[in-house]
C-alpha atoms as a PDB file:
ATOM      1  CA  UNK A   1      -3.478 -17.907   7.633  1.00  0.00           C
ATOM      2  CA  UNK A   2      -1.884 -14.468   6.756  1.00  0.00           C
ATOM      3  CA  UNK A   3      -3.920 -11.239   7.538  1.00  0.00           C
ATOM      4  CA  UNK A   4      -3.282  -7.251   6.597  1.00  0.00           C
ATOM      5  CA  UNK A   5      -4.844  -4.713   8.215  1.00  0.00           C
ATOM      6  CA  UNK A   6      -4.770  -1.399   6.594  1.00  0.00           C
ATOM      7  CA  UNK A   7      -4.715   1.964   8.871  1.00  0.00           C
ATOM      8  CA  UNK A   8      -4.418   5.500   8.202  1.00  0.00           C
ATOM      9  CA  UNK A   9      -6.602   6.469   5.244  1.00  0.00           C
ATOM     10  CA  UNK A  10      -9.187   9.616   6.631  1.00  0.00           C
ATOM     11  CA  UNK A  11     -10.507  13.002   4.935  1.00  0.00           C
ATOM     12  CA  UNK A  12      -7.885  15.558   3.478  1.00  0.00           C
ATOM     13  CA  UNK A  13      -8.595  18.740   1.687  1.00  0.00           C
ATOM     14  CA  UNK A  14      -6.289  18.955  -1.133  1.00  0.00           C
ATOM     15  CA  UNK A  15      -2.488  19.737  -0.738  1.00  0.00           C
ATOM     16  CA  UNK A  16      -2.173  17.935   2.494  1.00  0.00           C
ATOM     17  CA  UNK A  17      -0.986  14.536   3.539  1.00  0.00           C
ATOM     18  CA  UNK A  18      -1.368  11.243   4.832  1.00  0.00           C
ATOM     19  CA  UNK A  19       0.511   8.240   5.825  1.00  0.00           C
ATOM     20  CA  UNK A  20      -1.001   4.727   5.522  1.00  0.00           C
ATOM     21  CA  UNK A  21       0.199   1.695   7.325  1.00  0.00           C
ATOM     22  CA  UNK A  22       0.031  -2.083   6.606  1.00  0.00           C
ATOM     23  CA  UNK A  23       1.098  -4.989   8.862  1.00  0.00           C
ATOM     24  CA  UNK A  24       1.093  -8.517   7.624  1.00  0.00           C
ATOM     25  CA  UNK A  25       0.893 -11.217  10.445  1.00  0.00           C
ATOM     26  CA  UNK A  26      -0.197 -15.161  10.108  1.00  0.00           C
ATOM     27  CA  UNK A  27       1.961 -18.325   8.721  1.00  0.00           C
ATOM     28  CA  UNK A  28       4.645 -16.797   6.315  1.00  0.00           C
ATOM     29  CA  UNK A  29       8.021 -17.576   6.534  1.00  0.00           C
ATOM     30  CA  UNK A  30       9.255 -14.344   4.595  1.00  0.00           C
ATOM     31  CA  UNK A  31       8.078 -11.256   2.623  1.00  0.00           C
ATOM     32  CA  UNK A  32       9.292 -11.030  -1.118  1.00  0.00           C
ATOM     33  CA  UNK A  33       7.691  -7.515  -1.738  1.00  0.00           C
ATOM     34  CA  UNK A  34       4.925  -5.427  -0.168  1.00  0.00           C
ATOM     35  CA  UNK A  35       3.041  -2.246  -1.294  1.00  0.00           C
ATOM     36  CA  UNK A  36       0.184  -0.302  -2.364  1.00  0.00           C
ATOM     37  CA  UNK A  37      -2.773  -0.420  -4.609  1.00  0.00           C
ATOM     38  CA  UNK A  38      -6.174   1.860  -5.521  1.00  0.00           C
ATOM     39  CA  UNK A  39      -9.105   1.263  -6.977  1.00  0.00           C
ATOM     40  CA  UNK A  40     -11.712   3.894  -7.526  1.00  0.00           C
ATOM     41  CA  UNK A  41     -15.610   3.035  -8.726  1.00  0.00           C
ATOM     42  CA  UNK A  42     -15.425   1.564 -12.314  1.00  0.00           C
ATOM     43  CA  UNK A  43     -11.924   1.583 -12.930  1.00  0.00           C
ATOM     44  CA  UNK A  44      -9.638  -0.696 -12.173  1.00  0.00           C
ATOM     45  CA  UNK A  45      -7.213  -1.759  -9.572  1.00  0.00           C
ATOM     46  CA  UNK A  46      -3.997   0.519 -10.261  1.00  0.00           C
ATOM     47  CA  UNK A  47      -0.249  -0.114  -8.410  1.00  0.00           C
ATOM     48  CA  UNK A  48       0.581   2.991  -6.429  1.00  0.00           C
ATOM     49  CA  UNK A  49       4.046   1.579  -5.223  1.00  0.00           C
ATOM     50  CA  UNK A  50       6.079  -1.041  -4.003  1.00  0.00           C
ATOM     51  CA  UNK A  51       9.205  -2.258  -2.639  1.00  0.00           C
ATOM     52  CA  UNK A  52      10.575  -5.938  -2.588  1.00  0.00           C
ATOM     53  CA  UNK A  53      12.527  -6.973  -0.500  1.00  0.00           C
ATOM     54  CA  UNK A  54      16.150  -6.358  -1.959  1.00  0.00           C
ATOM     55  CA  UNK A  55      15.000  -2.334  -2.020  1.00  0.00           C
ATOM     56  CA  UNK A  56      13.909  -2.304  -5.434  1.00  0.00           C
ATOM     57  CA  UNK A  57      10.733   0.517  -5.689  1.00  0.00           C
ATOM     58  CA  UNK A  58       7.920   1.132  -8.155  1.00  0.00           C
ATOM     59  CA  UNK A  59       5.611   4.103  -8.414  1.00  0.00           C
ATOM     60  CA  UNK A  60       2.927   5.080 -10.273  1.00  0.00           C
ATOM     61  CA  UNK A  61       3.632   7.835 -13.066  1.00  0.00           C
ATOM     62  CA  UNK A  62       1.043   9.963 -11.069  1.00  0.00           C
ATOM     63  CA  UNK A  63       2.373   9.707  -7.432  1.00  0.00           C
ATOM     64  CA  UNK A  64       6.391  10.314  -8.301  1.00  0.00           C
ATOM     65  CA  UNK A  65       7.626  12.708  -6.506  1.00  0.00           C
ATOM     66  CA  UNK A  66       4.881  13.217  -4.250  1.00  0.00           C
ATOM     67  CA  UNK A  67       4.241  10.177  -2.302  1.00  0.00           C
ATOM     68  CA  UNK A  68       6.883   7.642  -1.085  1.00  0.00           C
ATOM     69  CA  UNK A  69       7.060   3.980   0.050  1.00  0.00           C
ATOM     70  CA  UNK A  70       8.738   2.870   2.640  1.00  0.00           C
ATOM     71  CA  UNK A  71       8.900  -0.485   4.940  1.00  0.00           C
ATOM     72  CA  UNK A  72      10.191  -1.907   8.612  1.00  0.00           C
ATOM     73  CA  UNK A  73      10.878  -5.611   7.865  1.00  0.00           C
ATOM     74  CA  UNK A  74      11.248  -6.375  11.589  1.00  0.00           C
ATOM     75  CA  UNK A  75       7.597  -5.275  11.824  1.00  0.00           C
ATOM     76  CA  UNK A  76       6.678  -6.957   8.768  1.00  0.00           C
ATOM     77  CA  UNK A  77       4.919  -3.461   8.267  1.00  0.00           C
ATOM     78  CA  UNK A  78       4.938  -1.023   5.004  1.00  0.00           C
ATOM     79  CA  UNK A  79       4.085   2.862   4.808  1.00  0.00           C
ATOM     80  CA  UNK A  80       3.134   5.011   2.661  1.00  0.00           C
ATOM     81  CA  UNK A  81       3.441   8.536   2.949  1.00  0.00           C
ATOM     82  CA  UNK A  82       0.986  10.371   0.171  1.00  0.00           C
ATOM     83  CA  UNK A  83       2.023  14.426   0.308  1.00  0.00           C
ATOM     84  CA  UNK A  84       0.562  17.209  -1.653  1.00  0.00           C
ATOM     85  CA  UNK A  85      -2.989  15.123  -2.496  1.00  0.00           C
ATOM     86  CA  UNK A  86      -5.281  15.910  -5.138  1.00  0.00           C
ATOM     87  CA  UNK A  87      -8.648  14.967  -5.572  1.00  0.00           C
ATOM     88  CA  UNK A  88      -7.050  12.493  -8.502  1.00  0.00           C
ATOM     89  CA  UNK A  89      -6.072  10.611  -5.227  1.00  0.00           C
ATOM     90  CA  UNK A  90      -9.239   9.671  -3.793  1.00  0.00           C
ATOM     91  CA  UNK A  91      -9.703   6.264  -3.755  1.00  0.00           C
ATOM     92  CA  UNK A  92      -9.379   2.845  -1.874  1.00  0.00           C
ATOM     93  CA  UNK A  93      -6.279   1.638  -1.205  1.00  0.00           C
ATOM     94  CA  UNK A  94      -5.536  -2.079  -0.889  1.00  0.00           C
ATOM     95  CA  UNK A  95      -2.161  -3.161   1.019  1.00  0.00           C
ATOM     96  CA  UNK A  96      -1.004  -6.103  -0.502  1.00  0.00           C
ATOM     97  CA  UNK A  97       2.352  -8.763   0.270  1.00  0.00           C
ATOM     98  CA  UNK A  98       4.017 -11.047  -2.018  1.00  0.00           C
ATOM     99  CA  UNK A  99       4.488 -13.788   0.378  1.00  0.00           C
ATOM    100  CA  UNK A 100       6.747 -16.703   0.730  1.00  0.00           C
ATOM    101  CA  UNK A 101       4.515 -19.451   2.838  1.00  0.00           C
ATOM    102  CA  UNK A 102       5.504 -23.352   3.422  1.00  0.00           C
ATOM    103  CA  UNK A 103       2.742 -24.092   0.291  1.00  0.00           C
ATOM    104  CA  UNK A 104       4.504 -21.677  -2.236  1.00  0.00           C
ATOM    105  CA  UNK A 105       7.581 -19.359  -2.770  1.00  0.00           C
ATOM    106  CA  UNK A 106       5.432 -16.470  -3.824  1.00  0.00           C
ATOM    107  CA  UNK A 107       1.414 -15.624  -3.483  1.00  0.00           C
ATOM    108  CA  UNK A 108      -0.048 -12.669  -3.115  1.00  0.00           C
ATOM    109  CA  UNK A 109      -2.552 -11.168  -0.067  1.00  0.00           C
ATOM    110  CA  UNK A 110      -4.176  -8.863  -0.015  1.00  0.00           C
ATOM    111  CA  UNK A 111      -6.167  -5.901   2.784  1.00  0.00           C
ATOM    112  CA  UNK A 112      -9.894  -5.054   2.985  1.00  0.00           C
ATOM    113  CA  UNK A 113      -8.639  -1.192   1.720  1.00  0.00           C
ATOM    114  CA  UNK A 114      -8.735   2.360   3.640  1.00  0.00           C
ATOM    115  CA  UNK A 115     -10.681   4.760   1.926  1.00  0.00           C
ATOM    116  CA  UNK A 116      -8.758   7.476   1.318  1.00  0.00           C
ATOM    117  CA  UNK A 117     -10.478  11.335   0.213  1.00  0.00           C
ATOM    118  CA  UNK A 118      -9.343  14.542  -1.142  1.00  0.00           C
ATOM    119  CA  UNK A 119     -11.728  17.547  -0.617  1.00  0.00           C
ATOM    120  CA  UNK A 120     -10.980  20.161  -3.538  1.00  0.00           C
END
C-alpha cells in the first residue's frame, strides 16, 4: 500500500505564490523520482517538474524560472514552490512517485490533486 497526500494548493490572485507539499508513506523500499503534474478541464495531464533521486530536475517550458522543485528524502516528502502565478497556472495538480516496491523496481503513484487558482 503506498499513499500521497497532496497539501498546499488554495486561491491566489495573480503574481503571488504558493508552495505545495507531497508525502509518500506505505510499503516502498525507495523513491526513484518524485514530482509534479496538472491537469486542467479537457486537456491533458502535463509534467510541471521533477527530480529523481540522483538530483536530476525537469520543468515545464512554462514554469522555468518561476517555480522550483525541491525534495527532503528523509521525509520521503517533495515541494514545490510556484512564484509569480498566472492565471495560465490554474489547475489541479497531481503529486506523483516513481517507486521502487518488493513487486517492481519502478511504478508509478499517484495523489488525489490540490486545486490550485489564479485570480487575474
Amino acid at each position: 500500500q503506498v499513499q500521497l497526500v497532496e497539501s498546499g494548493g488554495g486561491l491566489v490572485q495573480a503574481g503571488g505564490s504558493l508552495r505545495l507539499s507531497c508525502v509518500a508513506s506505505g510499503r516502498f523500499y525507495g523513491i526513484n523520482a518524485m514530482g509534479w503534474y496538472r491537469q486542467v478541464p479537457g486537456n491533458q495531464r502535463e509534467l510541471v517538474a521533477d527530480i529523481s533521486s540522483g538530483g536530476s530536475i525537469n520543468y515545464a517550458e512554462s514554469v522555468k524560472g518561476r517555480f522550483t522543485v525541491s525534495r527532503d528524502s528523509a521525509k520521503n516528502t517533495v515541494y514545490l514552490q510556484m512564484n509569480s502565478l498566472k492565471s495560465e497556472d490554474t489547475a489541479v495538480y497531481y503529486c506523483f512517485a516513481d517507486l521502487r516496491t518488493r513487486v517492481a523496481s519502478r511504478g508509478d503513484y499517484w495523489g488525489r490533486g490540490t486545486q490550485v487558482t489564479v485570480s487575474s
